[in-house]
PDB file of N, CA and C in Angstrom:
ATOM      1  N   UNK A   1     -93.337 -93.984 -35.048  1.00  0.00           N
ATOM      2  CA  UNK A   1     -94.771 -93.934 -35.273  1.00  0.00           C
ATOM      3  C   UNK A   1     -95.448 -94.447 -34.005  1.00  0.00           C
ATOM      4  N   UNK A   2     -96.346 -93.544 -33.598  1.00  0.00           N
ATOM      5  CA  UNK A   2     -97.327 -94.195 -32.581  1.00  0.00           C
ATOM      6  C   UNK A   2     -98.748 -94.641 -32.966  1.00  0.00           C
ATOM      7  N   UNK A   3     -99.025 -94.967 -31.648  1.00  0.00           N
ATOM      8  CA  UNK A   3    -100.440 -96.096 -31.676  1.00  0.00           C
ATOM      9  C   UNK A   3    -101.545 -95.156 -32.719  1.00  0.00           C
ATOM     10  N   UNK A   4    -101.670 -93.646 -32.196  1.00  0.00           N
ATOM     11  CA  UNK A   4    -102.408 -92.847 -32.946  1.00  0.00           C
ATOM     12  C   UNK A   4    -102.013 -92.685 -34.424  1.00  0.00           C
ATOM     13  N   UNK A   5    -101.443 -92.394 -34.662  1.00  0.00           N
ATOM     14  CA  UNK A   5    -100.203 -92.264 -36.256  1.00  0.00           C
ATOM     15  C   UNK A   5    -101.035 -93.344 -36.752  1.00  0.00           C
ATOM     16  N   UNK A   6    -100.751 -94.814 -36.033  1.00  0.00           N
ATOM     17  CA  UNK A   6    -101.341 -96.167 -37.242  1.00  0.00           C
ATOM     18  C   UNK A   6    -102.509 -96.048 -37.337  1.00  0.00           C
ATOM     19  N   UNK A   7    -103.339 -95.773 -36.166  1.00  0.00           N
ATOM     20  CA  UNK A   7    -104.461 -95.839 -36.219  1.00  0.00           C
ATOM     21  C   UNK A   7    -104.731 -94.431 -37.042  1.00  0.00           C
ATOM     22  N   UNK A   8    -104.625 -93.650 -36.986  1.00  0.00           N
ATOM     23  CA  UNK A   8    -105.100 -92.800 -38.361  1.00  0.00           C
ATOM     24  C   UNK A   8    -104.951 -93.043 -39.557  1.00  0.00           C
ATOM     25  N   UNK A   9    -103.540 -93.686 -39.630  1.00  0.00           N
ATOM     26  CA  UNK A   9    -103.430 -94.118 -41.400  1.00  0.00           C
ATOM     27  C   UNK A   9    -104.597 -95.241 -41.850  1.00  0.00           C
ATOM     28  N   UNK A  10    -104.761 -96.372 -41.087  1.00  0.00           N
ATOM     29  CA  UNK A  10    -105.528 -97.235 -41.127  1.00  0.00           C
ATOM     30  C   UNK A  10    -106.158 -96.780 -41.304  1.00  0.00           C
ATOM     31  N   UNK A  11    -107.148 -96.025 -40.521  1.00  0.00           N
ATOM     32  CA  UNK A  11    -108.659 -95.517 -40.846  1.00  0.00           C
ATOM     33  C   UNK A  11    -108.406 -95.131 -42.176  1.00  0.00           C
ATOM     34  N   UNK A  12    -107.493 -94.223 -42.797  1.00  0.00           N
ATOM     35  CA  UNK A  12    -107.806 -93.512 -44.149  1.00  0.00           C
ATOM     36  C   UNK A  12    -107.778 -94.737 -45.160  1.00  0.00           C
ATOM     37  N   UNK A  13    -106.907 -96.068 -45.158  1.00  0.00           N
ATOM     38  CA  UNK A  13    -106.942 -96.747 -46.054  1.00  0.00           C
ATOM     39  C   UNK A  13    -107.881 -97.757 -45.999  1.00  0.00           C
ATOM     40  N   UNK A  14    -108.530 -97.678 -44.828  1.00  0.00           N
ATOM     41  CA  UNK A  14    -109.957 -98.362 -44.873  1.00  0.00           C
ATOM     42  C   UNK A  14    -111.456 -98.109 -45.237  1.00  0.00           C
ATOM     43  N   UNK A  15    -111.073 -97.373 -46.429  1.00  0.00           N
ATOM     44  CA  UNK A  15    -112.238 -97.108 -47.209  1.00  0.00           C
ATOM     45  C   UNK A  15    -111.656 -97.805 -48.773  1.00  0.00           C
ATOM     46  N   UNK A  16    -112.304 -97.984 -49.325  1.00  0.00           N
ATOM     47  CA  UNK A  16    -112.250 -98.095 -51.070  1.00  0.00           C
ATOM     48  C   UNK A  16    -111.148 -97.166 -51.720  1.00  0.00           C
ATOM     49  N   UNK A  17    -112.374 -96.336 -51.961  1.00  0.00           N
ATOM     50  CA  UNK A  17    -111.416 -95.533 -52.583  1.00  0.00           C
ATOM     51  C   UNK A  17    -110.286 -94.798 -52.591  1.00  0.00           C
ATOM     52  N   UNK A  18    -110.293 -94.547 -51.230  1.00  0.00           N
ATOM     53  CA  UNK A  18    -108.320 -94.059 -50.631  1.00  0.00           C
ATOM     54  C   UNK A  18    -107.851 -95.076 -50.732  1.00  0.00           C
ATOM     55  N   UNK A  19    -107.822 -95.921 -51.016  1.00  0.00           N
ATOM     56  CA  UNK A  19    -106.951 -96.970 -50.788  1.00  0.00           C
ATOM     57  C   UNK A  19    -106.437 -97.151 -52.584  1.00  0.00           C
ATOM     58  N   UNK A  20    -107.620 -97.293 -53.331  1.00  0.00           N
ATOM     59  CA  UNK A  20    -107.179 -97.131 -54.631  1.00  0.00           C
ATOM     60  C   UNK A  20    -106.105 -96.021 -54.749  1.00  0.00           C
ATOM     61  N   UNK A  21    -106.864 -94.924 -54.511  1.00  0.00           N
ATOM     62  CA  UNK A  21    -105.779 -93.702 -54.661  1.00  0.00           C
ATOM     63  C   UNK A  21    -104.723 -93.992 -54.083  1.00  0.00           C
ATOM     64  N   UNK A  22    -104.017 -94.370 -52.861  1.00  0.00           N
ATOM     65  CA  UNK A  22    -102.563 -94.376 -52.268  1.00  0.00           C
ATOM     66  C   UNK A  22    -102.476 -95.126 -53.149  1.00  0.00           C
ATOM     67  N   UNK A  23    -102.817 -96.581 -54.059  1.00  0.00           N
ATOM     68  CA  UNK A  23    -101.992 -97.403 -54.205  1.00  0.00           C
ATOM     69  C   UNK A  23    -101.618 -97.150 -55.349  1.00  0.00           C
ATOM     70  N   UNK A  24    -102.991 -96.369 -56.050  1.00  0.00           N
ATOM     71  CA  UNK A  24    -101.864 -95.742 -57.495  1.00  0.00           C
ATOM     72  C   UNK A  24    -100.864 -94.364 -57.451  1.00  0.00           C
ATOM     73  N   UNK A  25    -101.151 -93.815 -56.108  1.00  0.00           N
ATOM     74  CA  UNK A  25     -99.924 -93.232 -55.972  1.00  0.00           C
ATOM     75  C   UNK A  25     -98.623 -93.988 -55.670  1.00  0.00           C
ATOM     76  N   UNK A  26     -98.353 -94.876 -55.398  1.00  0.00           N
ATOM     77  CA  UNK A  26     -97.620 -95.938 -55.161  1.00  0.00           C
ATOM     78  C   UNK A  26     -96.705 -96.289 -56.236  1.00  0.00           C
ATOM     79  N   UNK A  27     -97.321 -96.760 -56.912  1.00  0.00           N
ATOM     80  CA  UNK A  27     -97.547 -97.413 -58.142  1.00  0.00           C
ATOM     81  C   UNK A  27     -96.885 -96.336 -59.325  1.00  0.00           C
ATOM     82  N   UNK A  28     -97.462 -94.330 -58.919  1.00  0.00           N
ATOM     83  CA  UNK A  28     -96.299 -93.401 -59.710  1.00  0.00           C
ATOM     84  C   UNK A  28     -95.669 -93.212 -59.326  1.00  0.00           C
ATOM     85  N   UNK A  29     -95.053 -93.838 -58.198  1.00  0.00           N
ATOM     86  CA  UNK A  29     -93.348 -93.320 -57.489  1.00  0.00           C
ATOM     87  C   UNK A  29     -93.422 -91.817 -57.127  1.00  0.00           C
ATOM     88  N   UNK A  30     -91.761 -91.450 -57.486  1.00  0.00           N
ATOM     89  CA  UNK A  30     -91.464 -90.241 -56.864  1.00  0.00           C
ATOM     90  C   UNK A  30     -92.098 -89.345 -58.073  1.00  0.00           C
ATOM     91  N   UNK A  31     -92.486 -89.537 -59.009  1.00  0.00           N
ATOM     92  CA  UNK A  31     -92.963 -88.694 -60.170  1.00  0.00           C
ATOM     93  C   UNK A  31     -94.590 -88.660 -59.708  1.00  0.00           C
ATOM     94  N   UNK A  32     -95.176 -89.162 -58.468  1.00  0.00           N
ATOM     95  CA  UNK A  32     -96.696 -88.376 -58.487  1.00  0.00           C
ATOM     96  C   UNK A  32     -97.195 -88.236 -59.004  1.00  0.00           C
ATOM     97  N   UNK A  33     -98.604 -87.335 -59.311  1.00  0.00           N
ATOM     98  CA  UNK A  33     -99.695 -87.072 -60.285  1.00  0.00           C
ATOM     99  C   UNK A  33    -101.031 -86.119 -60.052  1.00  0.00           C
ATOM    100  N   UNK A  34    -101.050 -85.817 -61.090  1.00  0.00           N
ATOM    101  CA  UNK A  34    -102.104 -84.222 -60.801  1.00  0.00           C
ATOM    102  C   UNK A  34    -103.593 -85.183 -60.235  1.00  0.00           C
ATOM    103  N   UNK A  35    -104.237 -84.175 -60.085  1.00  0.00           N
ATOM    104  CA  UNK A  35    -105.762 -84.596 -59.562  1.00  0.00           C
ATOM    105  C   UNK A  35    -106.360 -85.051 -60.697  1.00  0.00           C
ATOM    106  N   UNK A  36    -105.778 -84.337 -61.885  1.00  0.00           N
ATOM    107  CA  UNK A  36    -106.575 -84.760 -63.335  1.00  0.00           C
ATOM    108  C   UNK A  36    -106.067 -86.001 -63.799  1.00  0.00           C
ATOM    109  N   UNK A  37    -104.955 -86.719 -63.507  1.00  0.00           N
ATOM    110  CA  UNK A  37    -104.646 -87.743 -63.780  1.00  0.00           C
ATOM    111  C   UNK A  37    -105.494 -88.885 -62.886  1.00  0.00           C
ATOM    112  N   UNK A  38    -105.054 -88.591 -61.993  1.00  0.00           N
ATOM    113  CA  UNK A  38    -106.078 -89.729 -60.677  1.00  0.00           C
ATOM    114  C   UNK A  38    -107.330 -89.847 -60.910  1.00  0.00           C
ATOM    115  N   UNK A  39    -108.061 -88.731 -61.321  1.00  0.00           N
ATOM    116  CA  UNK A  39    -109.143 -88.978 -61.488  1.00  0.00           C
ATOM    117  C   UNK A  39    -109.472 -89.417 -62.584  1.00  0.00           C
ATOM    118  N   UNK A  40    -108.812 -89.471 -63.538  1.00  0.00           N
ATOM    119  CA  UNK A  40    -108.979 -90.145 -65.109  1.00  0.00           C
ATOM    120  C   UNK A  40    -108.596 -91.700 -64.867  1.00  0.00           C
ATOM    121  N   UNK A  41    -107.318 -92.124 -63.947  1.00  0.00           N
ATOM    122  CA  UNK A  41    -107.087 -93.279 -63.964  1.00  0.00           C
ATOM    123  C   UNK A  41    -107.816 -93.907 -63.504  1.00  0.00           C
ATOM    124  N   UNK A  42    -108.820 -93.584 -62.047  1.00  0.00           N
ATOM    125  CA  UNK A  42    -109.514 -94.137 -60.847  1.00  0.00           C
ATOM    126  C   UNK A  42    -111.152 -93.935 -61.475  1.00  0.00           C
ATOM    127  N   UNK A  43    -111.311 -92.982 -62.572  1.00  0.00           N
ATOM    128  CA  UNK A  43    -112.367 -92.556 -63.168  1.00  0.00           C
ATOM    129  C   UNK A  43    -113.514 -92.200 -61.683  1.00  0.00           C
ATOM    130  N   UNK A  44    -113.161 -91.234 -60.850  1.00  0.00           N
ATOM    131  CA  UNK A  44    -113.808 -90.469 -59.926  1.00  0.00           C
ATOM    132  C   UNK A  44    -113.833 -88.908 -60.351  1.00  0.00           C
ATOM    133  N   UNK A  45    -114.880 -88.232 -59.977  1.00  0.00           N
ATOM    134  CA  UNK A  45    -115.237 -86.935 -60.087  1.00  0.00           C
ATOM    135  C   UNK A  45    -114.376 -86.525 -59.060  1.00  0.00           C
ATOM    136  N   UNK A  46    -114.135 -84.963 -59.745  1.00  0.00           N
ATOM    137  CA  UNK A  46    -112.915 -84.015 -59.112  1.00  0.00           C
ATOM    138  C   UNK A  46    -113.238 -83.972 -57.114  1.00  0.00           C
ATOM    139  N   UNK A  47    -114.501 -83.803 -57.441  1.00  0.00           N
ATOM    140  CA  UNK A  47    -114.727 -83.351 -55.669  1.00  0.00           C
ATOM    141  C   UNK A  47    -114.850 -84.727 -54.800  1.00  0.00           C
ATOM    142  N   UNK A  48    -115.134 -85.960 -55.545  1.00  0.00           N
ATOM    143  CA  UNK A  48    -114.852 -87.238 -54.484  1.00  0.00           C
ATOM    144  C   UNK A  48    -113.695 -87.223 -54.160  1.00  0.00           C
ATOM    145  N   UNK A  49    -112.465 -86.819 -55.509  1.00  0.00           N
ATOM    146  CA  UNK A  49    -111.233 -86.930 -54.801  1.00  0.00           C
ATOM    147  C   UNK A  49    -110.569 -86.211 -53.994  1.00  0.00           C
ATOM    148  N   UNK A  50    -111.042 -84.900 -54.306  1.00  0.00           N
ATOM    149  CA  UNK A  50    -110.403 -83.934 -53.377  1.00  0.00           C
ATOM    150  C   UNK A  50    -110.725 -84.011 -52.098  1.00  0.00           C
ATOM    151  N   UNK A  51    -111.678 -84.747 -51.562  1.00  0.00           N
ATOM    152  CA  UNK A  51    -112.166 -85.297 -50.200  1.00  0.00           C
ATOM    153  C   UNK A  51    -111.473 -86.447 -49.840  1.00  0.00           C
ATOM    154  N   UNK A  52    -111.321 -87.604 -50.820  1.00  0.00           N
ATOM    155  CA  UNK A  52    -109.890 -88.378 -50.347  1.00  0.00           C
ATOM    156  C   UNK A  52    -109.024 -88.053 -50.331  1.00  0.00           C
ATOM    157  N   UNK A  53    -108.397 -87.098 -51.083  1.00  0.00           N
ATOM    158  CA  UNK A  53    -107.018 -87.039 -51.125  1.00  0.00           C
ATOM    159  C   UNK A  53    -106.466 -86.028 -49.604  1.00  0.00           C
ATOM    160  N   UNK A  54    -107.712 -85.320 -49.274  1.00  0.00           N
ATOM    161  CA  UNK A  54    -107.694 -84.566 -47.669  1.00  0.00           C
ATOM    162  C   UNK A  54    -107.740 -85.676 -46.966  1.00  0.00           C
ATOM    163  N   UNK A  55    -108.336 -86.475 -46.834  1.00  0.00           N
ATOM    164  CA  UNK A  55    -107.870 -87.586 -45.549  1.00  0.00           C
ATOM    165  C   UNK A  55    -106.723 -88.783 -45.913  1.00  0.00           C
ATOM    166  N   UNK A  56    -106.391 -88.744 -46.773  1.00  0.00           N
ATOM    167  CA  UNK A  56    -105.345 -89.427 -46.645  1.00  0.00           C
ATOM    168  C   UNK A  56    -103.730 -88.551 -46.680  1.00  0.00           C
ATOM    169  N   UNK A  57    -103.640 -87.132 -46.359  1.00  0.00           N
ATOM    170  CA  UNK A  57    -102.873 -86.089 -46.101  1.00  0.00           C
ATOM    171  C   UNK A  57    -102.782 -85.939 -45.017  1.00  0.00           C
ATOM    172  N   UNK A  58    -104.144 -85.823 -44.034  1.00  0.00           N
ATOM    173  CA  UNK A  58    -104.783 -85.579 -42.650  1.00  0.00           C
ATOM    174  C   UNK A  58    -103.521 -86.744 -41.943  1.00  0.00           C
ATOM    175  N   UNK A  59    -103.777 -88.181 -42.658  1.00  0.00           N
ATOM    176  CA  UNK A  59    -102.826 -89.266 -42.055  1.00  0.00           C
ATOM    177  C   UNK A  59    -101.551 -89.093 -42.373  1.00  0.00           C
ATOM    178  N   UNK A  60    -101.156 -87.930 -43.281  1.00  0.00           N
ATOM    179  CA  UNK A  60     -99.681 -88.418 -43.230  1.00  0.00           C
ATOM    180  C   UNK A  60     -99.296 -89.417 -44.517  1.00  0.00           C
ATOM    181  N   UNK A  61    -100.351 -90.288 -45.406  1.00  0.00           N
ATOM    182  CA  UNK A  61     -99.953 -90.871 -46.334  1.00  0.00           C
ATOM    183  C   UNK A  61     -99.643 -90.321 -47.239  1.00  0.00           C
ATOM    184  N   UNK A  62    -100.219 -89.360 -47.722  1.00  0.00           N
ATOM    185  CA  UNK A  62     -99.509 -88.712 -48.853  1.00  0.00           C
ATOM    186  C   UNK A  62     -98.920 -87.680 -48.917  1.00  0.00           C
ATOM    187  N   UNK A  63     -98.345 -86.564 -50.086  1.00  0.00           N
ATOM    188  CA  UNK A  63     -97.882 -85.250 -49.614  1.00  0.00           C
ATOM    189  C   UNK A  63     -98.459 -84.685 -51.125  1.00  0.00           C
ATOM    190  N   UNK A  64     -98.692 -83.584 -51.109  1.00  0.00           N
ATOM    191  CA  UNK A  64     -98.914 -82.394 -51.728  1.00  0.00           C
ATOM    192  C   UNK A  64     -97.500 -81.150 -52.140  1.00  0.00           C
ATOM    193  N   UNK A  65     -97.553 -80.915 -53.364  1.00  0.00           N
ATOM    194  CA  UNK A  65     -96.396 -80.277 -53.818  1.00  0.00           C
ATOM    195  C   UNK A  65     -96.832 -79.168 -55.350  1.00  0.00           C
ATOM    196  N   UNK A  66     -96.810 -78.049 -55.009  1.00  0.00           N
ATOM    197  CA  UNK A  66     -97.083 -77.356 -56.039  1.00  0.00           C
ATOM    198  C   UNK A  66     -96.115 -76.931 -56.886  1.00  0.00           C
ATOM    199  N   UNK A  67     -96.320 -77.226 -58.563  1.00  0.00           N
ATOM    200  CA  UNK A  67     -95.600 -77.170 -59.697  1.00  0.00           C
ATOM    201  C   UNK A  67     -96.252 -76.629 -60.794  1.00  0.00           C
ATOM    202  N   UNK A  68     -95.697 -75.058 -60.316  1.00  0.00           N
ATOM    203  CA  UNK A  68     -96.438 -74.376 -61.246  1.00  0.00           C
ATOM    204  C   UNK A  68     -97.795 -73.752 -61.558  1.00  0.00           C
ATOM    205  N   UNK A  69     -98.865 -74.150 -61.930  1.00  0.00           N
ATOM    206  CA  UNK A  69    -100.182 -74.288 -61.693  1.00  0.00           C
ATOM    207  C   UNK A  69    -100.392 -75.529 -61.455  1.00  0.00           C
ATOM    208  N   UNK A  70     -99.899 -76.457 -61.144  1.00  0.00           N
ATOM    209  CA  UNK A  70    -100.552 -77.996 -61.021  1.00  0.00           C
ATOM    210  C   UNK A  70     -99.776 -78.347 -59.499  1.00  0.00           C
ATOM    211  N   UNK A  71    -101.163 -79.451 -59.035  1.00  0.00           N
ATOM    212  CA  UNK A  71    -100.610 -79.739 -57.518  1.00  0.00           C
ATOM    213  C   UNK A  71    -100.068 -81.193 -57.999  1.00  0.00           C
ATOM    214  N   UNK A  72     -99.073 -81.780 -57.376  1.00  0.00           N
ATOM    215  CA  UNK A  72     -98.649 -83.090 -57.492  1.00  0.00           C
ATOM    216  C   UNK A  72     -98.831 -83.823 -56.176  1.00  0.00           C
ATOM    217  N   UNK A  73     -99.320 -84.898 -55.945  1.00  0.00           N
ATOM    218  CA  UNK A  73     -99.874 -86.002 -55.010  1.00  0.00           C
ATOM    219  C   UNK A  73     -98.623 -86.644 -54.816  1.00  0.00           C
ATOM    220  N   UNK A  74     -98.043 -87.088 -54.310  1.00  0.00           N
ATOM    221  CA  UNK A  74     -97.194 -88.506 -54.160  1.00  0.00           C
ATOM    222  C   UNK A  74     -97.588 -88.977 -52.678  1.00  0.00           C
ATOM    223  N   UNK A  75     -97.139 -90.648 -53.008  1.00  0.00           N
ATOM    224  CA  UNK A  75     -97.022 -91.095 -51.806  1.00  0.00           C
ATOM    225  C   UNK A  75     -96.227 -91.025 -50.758  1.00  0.00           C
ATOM    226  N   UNK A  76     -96.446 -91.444 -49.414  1.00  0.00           N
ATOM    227  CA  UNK A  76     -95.382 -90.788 -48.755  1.00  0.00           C
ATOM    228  C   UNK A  76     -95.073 -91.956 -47.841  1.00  0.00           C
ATOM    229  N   UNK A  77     -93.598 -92.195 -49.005  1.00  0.00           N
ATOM    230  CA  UNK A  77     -93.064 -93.599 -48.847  1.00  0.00           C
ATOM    231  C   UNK A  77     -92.649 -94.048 -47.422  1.00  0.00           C
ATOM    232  N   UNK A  78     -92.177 -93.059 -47.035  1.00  0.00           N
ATOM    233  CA  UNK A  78     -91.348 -92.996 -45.079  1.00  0.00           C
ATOM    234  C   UNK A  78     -92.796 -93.474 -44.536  1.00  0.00           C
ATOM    235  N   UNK A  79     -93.685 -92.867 -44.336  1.00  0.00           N
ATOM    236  CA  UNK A  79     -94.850 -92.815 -43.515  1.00  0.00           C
ATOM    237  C   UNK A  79     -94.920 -94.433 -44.213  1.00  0.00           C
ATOM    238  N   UNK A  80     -95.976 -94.685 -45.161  1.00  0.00           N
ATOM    239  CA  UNK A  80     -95.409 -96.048 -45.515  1.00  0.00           C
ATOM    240  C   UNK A  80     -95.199 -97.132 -44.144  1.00  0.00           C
ATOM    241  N   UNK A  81     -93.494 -97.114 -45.011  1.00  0.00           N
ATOM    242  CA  UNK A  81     -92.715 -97.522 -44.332  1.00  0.00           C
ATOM    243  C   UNK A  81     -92.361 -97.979 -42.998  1.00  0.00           C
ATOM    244  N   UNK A  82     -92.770 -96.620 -42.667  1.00  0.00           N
ATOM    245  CA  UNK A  82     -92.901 -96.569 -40.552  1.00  0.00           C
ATOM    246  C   UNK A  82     -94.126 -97.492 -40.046  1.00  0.00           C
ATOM    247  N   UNK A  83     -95.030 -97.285 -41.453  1.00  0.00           N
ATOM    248  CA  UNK A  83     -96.544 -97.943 -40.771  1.00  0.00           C
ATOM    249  C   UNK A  83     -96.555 -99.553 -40.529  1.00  0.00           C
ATOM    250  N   UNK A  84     -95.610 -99.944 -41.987  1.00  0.00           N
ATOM    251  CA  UNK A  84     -95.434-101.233 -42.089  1.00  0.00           C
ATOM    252  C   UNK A  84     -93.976-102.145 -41.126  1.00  0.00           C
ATOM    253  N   UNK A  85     -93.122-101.079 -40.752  1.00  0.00           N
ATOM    254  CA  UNK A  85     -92.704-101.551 -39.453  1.00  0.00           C
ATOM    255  C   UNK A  85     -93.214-101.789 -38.139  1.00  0.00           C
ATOM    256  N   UNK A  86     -94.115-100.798 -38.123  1.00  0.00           N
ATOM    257  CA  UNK A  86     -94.928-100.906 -36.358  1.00  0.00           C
ATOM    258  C   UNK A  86     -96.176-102.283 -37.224  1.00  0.00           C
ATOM    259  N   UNK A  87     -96.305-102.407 -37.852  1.00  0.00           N
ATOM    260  CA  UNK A  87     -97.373-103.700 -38.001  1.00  0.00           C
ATOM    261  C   UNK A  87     -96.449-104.911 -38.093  1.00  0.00           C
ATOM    262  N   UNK A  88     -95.162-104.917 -38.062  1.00  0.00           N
ATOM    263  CA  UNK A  88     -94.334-106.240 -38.124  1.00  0.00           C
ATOM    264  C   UNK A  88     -93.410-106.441 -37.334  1.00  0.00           C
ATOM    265  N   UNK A  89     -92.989-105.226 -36.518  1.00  0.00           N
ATOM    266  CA  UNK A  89     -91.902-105.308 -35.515  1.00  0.00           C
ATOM    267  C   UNK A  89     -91.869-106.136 -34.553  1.00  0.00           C
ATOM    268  N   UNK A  90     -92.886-106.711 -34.716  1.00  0.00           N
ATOM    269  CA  UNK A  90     -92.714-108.184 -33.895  1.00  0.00           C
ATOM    270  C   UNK A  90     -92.949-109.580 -34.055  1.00  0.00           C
ATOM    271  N   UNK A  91     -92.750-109.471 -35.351  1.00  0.00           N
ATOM    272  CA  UNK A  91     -93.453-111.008 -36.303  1.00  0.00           C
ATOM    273  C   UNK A  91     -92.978-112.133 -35.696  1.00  0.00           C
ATOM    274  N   UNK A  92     -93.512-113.040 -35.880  1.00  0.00           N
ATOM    275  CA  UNK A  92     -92.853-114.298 -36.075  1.00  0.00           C
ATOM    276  C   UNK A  92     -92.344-114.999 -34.633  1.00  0.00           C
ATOM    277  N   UNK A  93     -92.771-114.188 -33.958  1.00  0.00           N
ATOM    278  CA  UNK A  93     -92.567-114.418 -32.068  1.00  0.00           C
ATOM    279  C   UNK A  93     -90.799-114.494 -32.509  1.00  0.00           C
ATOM    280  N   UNK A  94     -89.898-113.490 -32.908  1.00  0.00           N
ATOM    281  CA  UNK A  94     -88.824-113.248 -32.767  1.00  0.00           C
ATOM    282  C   UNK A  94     -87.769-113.927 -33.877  1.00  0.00           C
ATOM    283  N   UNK A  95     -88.498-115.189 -34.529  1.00  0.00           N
ATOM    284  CA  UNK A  95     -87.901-115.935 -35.745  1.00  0.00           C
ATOM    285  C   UNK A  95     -87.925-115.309 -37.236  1.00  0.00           C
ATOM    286  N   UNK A  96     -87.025-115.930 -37.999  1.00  0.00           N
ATOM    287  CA  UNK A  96     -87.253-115.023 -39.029  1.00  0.00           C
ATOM    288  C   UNK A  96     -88.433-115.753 -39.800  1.00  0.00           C
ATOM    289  N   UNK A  97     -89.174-114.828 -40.679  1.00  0.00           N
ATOM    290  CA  UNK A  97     -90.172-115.245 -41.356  1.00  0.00           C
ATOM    291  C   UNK A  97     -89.727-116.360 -42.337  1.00  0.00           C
ATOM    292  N   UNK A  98     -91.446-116.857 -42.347  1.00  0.00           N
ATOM    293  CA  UNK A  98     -90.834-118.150 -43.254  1.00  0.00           C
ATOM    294  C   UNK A  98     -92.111-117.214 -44.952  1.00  0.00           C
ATOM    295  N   UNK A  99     -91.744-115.867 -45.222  1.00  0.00           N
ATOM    296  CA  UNK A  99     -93.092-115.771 -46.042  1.00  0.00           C
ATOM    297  C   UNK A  99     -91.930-115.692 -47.493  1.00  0.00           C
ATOM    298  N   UNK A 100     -92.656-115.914 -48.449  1.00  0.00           N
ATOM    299  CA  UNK A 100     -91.455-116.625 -49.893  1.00  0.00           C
ATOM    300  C   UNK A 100     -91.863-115.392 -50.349  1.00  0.00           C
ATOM    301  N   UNK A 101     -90.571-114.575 -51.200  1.00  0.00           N
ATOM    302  CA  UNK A 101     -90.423-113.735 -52.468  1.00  0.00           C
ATOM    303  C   UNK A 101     -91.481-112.437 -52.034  1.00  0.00           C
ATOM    304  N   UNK A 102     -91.481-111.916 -50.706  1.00  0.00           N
ATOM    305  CA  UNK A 102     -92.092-111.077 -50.080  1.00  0.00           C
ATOM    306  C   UNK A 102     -90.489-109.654 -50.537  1.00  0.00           C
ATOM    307  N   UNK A 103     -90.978-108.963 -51.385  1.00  0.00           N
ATOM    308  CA  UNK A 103     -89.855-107.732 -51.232  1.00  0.00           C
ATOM    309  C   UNK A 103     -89.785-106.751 -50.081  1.00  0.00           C
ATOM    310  N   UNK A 104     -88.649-105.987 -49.904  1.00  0.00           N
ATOM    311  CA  UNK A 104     -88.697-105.195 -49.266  1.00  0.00           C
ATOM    312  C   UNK A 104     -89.347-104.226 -49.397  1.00  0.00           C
ATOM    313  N   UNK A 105     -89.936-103.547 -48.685  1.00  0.00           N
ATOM    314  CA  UNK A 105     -90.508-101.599 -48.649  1.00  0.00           C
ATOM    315  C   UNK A 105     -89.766-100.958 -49.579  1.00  0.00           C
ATOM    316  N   UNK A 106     -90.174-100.350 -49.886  1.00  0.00           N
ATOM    317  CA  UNK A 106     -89.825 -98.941 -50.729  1.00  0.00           C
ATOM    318  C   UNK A 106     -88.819 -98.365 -50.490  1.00  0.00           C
ATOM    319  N   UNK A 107     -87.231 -98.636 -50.375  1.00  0.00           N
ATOM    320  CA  UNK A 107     -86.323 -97.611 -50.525  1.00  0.00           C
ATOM    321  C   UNK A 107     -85.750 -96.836 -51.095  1.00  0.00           C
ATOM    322  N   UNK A 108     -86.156 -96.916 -52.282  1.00  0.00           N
ATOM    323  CA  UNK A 108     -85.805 -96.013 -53.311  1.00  0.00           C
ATOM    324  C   UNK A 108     -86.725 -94.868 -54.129  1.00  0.00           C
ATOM    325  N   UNK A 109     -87.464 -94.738 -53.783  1.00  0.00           N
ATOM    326  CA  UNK A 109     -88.812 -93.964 -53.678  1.00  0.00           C
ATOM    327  C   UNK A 109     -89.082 -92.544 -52.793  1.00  0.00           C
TER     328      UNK A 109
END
């Protein structure tokens, strides 16, 4: 991941409401969720989301997958992942962290 890569994801999760949305995509794992679900859970109208859910795609956070007549959202755990390595790959000026009951990233996802 490069400097641009973070800095795009950032921007997308620095609004409100994308940020809700990734995190309840998060939150459905590898099983995802239609637009009609998100928007029932997040209680947003169809066209606010379909405008988040384009910029947070634009970054790479999420992915899009068609099933059938229905689109499925998931998060997109790697990207994730990569983002939250380049924000820590250098913690701690080289020591190991002292942060308690912090889990790992998402590997099974």
């Amino acid at each position: 991941m490069n400097d641009l890569d973070v800095v795009r994801a950032l921007s997308a999760l620095a609004q409100q409401t994308r940020l809700q949305i990734f995190r309840q995509l998060v939150v459905a794992g590898s099983q995802g969720m239609t637009p009609t679900r998100l928007a029932e859970a997040l209680s947003l109208q169809g066209t606010a989301l379909s405008f988040h859910l384009k910029e947070l795609m634009q970054a790479g956070l999420i992915t899009q997958e068609r099933d059938g007549r229905n689109l499925i959202y998931r998060a997109a755990f790697s990207t994730m992942n990569e983002l939250l390595a380049y924000l820590t790959v250098n913690c701690c000026d080289g020591q190991p962290c002292e942060l308690v009951e912090v889990s790992n990233a998402c590997t099974t996802c």
